[in-house]
Protein backbone atom coordinates (compact mmCIF):
# COMPACT_ATOMS: atom_id res chain seq x y z
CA UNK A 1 -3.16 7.82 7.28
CA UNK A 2 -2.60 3.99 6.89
CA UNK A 3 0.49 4.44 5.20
CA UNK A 4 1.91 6.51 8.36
CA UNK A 5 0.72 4.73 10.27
CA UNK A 6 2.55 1.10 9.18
CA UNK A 7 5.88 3.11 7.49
CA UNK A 8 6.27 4.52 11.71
CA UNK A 9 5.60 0.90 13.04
CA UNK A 10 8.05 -0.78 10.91
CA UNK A 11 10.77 2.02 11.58
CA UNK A 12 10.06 1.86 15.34
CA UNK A 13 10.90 -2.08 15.05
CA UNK A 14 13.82 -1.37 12.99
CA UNK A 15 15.10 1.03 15.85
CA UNK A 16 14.21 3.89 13.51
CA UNK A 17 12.83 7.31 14.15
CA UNK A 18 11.23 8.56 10.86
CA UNK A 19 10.86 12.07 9.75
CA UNK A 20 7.72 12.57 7.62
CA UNK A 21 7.60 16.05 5.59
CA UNK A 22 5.15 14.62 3.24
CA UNK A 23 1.52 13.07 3.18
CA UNK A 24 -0.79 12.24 0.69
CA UNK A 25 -3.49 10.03 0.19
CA UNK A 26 -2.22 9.67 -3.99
CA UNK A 27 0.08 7.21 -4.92
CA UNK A 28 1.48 8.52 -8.16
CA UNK A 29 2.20 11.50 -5.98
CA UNK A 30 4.06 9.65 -4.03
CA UNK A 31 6.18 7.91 -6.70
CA UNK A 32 7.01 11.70 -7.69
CA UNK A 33 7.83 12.26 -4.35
CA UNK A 34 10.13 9.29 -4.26
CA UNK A 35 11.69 9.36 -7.32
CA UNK A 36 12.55 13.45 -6.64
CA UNK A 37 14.62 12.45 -3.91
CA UNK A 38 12.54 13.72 -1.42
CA UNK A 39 12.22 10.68 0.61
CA UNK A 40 11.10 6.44 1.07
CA UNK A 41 7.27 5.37 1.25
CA UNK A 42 5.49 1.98 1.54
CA UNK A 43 3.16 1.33 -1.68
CA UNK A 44 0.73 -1.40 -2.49
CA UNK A 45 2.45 -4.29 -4.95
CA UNK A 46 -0.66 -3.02 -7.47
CA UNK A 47 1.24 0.60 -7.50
CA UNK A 48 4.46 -1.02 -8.82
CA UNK A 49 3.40 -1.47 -12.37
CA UNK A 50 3.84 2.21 -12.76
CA UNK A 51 7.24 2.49 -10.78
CA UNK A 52 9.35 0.70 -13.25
CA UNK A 53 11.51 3.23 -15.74
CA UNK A 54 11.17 5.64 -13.11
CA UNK A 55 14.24 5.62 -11.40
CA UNK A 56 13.77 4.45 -8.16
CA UNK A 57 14.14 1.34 -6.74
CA UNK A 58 11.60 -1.00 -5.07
CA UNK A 59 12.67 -3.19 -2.18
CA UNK A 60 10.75 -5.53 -0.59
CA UNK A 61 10.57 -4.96 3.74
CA UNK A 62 12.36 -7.66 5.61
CA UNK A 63 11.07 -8.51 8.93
CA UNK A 64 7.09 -7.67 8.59
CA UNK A 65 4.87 -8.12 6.54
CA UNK A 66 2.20 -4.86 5.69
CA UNK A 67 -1.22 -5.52 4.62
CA UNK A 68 -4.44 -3.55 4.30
CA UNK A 69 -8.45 -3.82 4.07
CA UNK A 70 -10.26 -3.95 1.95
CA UNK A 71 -14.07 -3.52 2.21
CA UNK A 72 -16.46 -4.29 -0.19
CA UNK A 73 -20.33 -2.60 0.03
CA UNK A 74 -23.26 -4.20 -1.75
CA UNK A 75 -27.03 -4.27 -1.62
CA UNK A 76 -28.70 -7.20 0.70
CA UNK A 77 -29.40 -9.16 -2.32
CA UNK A 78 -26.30 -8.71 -4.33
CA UNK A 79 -26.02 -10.09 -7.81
CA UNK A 80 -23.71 -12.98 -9.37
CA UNK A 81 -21.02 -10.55 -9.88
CA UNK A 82 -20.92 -9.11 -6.93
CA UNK A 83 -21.41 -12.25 -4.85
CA UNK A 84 -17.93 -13.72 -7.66
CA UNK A 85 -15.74 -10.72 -6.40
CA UNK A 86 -17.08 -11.18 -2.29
CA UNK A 87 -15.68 -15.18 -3.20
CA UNK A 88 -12.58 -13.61 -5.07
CA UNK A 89 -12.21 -11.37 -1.63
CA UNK A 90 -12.14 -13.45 0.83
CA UNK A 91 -8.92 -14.80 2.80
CA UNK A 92 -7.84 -17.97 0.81
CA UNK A 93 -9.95 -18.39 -1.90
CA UNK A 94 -7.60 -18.11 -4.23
């Protein structure tokens, strides 16, 4: 899993050993997960939105900065829209 994958990287650089009991692939399962008590979790920013009133609190990681892909699939000929959201996509357009 992504997620695993860069939560164990930045524990390893903070000199930290993580114990993972949980997976999944859901996001508003992990909130749940979170907010029961039952342990920490990198999200996506766009998750957030649904975090606040929940009771947990969000903190931002110090030290390195997590990203993922994102991959867009279109026919050879793709129309306006699609060819707008490719633009919208790519590393500073915005």
């Amino acid at each position: 899993m992504p997620n695993r994958v860069c939560l164990e990287l930045a524990a390893r650089s903070a000199g930290i050993q993580p114990h993972i009991a949980y997976e999944t692939r859901d996001y508003q399962v992990t909130l749940a997960l979170v907010e029961a008590g039952l342990g920490i979790s990198l999200v996506p920013a766009s998750v957030l939105g649904h975090a606040s009133g929940r009771g947990i609190a969000i903190r931002q990681p110090h030290g390195i900065s997590p990203a993922r892909e994102i991959y867009l699939v279109h026919r050879k000929r793709p129309a306006a829209l699609v060819t707008d959201m490719i633009t919208q996509l790519r590393p500073g357009s915005h």
